[in-house]
N, C-alpha and C. Protein backbone atom coordinates (compact mmCIF):
# COMPACT_ATOMS: atom_id res chain seq x y z
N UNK A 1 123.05 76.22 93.85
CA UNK A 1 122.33 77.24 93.12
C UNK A 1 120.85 77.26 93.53
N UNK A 2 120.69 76.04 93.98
CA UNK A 2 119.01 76.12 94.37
C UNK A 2 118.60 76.62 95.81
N UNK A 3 119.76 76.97 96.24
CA UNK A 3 119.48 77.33 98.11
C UNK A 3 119.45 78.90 97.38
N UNK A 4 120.34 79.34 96.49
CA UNK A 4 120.25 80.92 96.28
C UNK A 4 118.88 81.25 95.62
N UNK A 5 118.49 80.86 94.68
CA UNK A 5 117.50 80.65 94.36
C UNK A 5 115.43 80.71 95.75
N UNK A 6 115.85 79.95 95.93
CA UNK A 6 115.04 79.69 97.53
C UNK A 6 115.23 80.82 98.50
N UNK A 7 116.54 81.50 98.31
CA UNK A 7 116.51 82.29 99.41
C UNK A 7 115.97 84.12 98.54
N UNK A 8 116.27 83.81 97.08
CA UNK A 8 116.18 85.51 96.43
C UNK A 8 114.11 85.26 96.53
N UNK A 9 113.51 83.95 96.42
CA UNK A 9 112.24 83.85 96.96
C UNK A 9 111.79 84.19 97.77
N UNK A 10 112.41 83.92 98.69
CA UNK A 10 112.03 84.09 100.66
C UNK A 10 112.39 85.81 100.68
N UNK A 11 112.97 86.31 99.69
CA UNK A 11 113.63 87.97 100.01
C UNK A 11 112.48 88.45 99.61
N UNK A 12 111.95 87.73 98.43
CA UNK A 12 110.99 88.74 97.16
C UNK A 12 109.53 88.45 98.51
N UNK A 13 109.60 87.34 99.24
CA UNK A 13 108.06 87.03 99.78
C UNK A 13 108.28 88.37 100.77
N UNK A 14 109.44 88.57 101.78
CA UNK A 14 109.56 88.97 102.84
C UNK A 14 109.20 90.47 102.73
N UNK A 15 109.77 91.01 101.39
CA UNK A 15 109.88 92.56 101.17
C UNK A 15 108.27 92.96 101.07
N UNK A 16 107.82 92.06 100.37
CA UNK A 16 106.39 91.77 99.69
C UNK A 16 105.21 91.66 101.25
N UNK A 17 105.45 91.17 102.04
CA UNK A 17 105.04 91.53 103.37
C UNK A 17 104.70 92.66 104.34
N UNK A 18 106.59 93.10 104.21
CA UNK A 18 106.47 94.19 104.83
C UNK A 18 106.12 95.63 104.21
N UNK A 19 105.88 95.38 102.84
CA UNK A 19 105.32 96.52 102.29
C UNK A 19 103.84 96.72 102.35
N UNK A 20 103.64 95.55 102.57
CA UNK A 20 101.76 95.52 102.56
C UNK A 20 101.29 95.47 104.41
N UNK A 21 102.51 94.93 105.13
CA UNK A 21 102.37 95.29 106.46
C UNK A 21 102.13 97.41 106.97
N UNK A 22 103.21 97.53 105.97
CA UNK A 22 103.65 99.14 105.47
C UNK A 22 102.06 99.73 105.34
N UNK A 23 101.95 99.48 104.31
CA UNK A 23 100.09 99.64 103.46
C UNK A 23 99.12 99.97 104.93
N UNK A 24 99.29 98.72 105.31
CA UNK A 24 97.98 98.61 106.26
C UNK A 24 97.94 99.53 107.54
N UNK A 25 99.45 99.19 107.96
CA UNK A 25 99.40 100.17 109.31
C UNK A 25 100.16 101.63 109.68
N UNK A 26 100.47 101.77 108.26
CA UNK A 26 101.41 103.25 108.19
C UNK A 26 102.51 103.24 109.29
N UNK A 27 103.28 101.93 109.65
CA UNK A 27 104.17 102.03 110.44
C UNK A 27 105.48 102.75 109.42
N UNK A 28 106.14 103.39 109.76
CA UNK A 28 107.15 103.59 108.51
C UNK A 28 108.59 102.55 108.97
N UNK A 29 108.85 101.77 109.92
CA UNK A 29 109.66 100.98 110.69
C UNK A 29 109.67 99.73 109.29
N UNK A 30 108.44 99.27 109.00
CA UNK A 30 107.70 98.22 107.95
C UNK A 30 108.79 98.70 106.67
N UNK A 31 108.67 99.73 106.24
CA UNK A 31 108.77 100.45 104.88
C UNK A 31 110.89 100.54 104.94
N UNK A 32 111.21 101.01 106.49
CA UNK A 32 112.57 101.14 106.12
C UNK A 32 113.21 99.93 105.79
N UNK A 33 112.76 98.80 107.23
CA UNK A 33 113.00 97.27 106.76
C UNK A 33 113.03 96.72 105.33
N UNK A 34 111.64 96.81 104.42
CA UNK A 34 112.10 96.35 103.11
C UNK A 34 112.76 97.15 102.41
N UNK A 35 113.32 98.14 102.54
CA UNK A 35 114.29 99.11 102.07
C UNK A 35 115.78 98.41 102.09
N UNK A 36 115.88 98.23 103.54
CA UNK A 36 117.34 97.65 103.80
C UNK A 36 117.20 96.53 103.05
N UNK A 37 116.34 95.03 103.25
CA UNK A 37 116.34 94.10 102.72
C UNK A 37 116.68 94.18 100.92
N UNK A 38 115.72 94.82 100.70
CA UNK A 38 116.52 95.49 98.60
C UNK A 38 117.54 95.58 98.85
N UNK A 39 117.79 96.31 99.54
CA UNK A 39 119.68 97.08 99.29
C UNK A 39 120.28 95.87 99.51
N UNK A 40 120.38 95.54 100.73
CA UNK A 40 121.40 93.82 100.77
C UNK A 40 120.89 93.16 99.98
N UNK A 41 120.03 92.82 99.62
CA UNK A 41 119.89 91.80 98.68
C UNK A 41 120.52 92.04 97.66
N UNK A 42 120.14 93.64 96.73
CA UNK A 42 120.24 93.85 96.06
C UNK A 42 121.95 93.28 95.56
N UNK A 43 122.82 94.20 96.70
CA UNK A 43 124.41 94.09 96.62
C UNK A 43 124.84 92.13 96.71
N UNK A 44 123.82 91.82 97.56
CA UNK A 44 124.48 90.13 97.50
C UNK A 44 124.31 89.17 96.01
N UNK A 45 123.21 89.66 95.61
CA UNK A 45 122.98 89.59 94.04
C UNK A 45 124.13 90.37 93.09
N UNK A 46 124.47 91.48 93.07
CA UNK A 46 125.89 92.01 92.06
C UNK A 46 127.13 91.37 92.99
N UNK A 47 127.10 91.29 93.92
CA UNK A 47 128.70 90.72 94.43
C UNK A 47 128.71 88.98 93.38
N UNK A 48 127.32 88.14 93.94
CA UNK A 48 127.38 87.08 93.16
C UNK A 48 127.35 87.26 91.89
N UNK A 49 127.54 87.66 91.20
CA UNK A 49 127.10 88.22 89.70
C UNK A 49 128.93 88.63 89.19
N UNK A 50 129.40 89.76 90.29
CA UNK A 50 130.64 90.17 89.59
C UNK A 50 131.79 88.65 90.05
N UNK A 51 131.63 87.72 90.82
CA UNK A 51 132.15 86.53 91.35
C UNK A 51 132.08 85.86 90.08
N UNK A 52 130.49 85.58 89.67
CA UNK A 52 130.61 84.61 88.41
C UNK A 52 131.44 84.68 87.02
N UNK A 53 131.49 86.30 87.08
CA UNK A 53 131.58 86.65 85.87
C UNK A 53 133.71 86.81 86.15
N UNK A 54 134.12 87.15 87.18
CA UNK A 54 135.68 86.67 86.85
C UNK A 54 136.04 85.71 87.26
N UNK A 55 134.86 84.36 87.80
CA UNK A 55 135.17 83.27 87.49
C UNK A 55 135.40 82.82 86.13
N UNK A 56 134.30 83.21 85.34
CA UNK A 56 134.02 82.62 83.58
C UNK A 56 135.77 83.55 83.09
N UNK A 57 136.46 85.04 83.30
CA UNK A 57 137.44 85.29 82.91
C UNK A 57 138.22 84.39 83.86
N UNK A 58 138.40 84.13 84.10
CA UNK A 58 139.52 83.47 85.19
C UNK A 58 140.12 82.67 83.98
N UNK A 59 139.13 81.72 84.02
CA UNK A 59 139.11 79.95 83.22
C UNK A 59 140.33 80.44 81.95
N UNK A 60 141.42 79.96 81.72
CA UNK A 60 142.26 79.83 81.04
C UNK A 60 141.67 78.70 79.80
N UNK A 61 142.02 78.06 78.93
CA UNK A 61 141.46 77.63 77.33
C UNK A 61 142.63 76.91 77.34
N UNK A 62 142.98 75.87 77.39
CA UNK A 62 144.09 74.63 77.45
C UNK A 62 144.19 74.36 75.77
């Protein structure tokens, strides 16, 4: 949990970069990049999310 953690960091620093890379030099290349990066992230965050959650239904009650 702590590598996912470390890595939704390294996403939030990276996006956070290239938007202010974005800012400075009006490349729009900067701006699509942290675009894509949200979106995957975004989806690798609900895939892990809908995983946890029919793990917790899974679990049968003995």
């Amino acid at each position: 949990m702590w590598l996912l953690r470390l890595l939704a960091g390294v996403l939030v620093v990276a996006i956070g970069v290239l938007l202010i890379a974005y800012v400075l030099t009006g490349r729009r290349g900067f701006l699509v990049l942290a675009w894509r990066l949200f979106r995957y992230g975004l989806l690798f965050a609900l895939g892990l999310f809908a995983l946890l959650f029919i793990e917790r239904l899974a679990v049968i009650p003995l």
